[in-house]
C-alpha atoms as a PDB file:
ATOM      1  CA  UNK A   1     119.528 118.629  87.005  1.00  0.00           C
ATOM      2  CA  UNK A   2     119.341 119.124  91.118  1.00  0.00           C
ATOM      3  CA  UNK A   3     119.814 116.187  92.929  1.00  0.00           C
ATOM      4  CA  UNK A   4     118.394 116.500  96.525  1.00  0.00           C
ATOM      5  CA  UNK A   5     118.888 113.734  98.980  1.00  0.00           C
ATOM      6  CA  UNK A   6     116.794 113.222 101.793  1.00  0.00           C
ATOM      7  CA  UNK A   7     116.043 109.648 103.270  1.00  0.00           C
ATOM      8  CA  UNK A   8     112.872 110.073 104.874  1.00  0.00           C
ATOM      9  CA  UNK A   9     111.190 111.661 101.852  1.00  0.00           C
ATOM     10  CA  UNK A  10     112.617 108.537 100.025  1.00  0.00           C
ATOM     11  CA  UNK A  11     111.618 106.481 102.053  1.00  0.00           C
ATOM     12  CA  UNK A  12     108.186 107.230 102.307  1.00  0.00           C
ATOM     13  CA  UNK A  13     108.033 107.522  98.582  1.00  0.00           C
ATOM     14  CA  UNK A  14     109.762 103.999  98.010  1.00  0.00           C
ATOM     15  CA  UNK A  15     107.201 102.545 100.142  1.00  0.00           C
ATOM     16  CA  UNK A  16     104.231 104.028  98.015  1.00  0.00           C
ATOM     17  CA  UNK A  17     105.577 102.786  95.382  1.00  0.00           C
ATOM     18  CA  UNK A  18     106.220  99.305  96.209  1.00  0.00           C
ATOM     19  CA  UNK A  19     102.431  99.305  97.479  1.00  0.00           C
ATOM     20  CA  UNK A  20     101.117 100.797  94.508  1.00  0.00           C
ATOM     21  CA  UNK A  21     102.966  97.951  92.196  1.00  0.00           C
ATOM     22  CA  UNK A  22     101.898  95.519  94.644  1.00  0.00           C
ATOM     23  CA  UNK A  23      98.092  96.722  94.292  1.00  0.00           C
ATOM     24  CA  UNK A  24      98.235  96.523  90.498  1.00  0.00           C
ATOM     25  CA  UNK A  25     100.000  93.011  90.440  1.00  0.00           C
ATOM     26  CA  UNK A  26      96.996  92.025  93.229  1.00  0.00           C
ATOM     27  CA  UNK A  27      94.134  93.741  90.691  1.00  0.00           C
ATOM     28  CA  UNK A  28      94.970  92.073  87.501  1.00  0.00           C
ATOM     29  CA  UNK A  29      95.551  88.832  89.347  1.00  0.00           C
ATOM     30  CA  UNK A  30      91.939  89.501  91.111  1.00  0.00           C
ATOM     31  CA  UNK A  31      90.510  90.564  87.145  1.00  0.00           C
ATOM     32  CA  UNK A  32      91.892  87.027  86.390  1.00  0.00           C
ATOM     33  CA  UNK A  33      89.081  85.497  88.477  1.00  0.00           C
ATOM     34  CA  UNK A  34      91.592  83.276  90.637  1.00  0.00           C
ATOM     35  CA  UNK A  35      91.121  82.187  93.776  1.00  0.00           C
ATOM     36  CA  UNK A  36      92.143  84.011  96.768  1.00  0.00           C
ATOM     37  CA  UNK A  37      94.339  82.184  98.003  1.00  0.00           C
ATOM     38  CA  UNK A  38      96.213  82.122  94.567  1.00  0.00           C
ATOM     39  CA  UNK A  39      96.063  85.644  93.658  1.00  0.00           C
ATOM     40  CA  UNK A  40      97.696  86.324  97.171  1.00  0.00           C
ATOM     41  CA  UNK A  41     100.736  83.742  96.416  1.00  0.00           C
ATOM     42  CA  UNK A  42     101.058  84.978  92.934  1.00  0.00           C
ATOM     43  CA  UNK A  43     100.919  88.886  93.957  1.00  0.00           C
ATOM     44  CA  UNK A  44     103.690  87.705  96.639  1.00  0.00           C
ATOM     45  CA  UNK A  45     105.708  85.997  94.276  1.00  0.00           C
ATOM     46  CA  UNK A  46     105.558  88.257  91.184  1.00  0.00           C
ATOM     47  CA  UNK A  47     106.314  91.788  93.491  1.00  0.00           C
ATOM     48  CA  UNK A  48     109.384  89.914  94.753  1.00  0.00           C
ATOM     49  CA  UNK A  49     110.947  88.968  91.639  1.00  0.00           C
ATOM     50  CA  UNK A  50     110.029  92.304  89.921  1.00  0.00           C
ATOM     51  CA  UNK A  51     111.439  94.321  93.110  1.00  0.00           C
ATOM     52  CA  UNK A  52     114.675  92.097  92.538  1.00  0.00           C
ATOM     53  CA  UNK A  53     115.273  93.211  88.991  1.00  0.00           C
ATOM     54  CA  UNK A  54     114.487  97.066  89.857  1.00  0.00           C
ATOM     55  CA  UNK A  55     116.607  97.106  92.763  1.00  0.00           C
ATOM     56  CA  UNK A  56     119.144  95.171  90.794  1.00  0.00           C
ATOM     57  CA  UNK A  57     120.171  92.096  92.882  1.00  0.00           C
ATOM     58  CA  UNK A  58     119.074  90.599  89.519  1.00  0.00           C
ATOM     59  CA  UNK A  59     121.990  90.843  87.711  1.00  0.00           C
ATOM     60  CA  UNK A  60     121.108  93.119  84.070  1.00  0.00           C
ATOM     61  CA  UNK A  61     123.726  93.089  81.502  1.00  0.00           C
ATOM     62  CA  UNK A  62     123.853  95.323  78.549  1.00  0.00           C
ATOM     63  CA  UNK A  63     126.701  94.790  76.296  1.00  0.00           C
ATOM     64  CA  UNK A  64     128.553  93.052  78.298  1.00  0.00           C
ATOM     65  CA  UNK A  65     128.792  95.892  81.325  1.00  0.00           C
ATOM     66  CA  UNK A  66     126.738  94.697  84.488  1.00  0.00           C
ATOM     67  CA  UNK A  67     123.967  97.747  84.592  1.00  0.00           C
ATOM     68  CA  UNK A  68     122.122  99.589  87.748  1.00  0.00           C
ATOM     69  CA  UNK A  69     118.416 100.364  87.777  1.00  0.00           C
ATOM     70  CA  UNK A  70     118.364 103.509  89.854  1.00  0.00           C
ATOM     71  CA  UNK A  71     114.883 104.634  91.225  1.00  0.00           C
ATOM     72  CA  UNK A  72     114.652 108.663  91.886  1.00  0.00           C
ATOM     73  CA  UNK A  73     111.571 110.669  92.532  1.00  0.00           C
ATOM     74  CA  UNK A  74     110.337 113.526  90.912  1.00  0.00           C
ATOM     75  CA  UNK A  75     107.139 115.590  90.857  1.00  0.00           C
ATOM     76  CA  UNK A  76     105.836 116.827  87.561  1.00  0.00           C
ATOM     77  CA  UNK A  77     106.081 120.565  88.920  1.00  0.00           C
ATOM     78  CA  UNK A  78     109.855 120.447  89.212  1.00  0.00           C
ATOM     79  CA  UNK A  79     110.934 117.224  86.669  1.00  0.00           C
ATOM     80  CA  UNK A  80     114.850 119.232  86.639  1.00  0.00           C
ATOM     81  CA  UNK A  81     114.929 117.983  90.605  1.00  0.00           C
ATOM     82  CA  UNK A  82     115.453 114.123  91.212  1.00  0.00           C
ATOM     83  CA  UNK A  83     114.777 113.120  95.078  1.00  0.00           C
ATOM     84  CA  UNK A  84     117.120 110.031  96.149  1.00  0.00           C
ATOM     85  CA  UNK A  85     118.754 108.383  98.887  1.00  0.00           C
ATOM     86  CA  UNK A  86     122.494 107.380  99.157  1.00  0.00           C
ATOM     87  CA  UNK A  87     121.340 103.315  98.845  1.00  0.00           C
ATOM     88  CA  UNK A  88     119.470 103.246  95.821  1.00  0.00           C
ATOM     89  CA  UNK A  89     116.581 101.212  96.302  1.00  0.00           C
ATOM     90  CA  UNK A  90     115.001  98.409  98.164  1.00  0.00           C
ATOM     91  CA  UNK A  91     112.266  96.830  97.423  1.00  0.00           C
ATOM     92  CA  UNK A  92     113.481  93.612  97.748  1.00  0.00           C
ATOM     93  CA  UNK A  93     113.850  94.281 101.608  1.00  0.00           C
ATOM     94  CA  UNK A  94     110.928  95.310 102.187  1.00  0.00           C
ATOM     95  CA  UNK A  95     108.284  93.640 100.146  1.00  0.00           C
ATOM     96  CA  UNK A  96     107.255  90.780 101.545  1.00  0.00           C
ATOM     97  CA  UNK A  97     106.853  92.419 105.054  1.00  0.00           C
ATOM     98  CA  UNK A  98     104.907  95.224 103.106  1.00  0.00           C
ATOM     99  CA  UNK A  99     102.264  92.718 101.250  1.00  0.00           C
ATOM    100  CA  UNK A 100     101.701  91.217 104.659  1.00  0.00           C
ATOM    101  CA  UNK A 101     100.592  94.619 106.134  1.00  0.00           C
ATOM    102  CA  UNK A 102      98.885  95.332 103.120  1.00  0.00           C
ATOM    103  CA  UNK A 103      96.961  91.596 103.365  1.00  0.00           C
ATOM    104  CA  UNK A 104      96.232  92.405 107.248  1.00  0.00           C
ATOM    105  CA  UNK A 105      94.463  95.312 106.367  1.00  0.00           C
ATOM    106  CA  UNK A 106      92.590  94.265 103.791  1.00  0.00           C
ATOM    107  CA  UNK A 107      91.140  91.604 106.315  1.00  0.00           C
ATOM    108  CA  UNK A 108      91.127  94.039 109.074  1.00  0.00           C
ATOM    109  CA  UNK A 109      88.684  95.884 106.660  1.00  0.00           C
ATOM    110  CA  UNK A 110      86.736  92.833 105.950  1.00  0.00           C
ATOM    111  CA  UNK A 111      86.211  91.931 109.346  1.00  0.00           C
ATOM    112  CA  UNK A 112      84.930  96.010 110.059  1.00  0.00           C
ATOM    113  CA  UNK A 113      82.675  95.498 106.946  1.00  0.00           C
ATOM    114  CA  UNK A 114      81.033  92.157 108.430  1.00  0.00           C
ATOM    115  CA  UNK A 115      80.796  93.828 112.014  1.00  0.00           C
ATOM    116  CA  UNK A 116      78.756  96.424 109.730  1.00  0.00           C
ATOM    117  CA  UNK A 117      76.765  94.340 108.321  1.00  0.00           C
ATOM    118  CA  UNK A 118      75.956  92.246 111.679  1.00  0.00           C
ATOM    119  CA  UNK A 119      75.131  95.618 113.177  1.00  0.00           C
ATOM    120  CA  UNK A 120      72.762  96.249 110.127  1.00  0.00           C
ATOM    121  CA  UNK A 121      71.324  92.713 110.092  1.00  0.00           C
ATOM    122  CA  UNK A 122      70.617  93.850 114.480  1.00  0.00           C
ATOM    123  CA  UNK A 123      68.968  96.744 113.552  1.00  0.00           C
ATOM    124  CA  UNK A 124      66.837  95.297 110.919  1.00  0.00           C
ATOM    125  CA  UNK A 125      65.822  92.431 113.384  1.00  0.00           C
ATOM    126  CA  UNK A 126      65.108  95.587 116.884  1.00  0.00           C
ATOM    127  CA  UNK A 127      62.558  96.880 113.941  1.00  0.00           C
ATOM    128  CA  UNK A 128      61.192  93.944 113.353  1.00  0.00           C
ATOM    129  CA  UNK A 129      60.557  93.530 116.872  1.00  0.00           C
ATOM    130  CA  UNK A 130      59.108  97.054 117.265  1.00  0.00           C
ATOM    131  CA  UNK A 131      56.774  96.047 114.721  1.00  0.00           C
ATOM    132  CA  UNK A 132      55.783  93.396 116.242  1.00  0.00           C
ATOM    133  CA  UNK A 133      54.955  95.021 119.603  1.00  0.00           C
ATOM    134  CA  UNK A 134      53.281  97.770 117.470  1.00  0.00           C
ATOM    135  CA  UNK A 135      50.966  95.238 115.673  1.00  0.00           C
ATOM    136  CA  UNK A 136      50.702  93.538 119.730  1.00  0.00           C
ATOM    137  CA  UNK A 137      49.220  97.373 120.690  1.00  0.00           C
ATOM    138  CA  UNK A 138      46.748  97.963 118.062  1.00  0.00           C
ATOM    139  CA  UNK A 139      45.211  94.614 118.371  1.00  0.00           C
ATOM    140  CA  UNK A 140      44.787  95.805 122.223  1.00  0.00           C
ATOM    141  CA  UNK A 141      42.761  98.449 121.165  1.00  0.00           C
END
């Protein structure tokens, strides 16, 4: 098996992952029909106790020998090539500054789809008025 390390690539991969857990956590949580504010304390909480145990800082014993998790990347065109870094990983780090991008885009979104729908709601209302000065115009005539 080739073992390439590269740091960047890792990284970038690490962080995709992390999100993507953190979006499933979030989803079943949200298929749960909690409230908002609890799904987004329990998707905080869960994705920082399950980072801990895969990057290890929870302590795993197997037979009495403390064990590793190691996470390595692979694609399924290649699955003889592992992609890692020389720190193992970090999720633990990283994820609670991670959800709180991930929740300020979500409400970044929200607030573009309201502006969208405000902009719709304005247009609906200008055609309204244009009817209205249509209806003012035949009656002229």
């Amino acid at each position: 098996m080739a073992i390439t390390r590269d740091d960047a690539k890792y990284d970038q991969l690490h962080t995709r992952l992390l999100r993507d857990l953190l979006l499933a956590i979030k989803d079943e949580l949200d298929a749960a029909d909690l409230d908002h504010d609890e799904v987004h304390d329990l998707t905080a909480r869960i994705g920082a106790a399950v980072s801990a145990v895969i990057d290890g800082t929870t302590p795993m014993e197997v037979n009495g020998e403390r064990m590793q998790p190691f996470v390595a990347f692979s694609n399924e065109a290649h699955r003889d090539q592992l992609l890692v870094n020389d720190h193992g990983s970090y999720f633990h780090e990283v994820v609670d500054t991670l959800f709180e991008a991930m929740v300020a885009e979500e409400e970044d979104e929200e607030d573009e789809e309201e502006d969208d729908e405000d902009d719709y709601e304005y247009e609906d209302d200008e055609d309204e008025d244009m009817d209205d000065e249509d209806e003012d115009e035949e009656r002229r005539h």
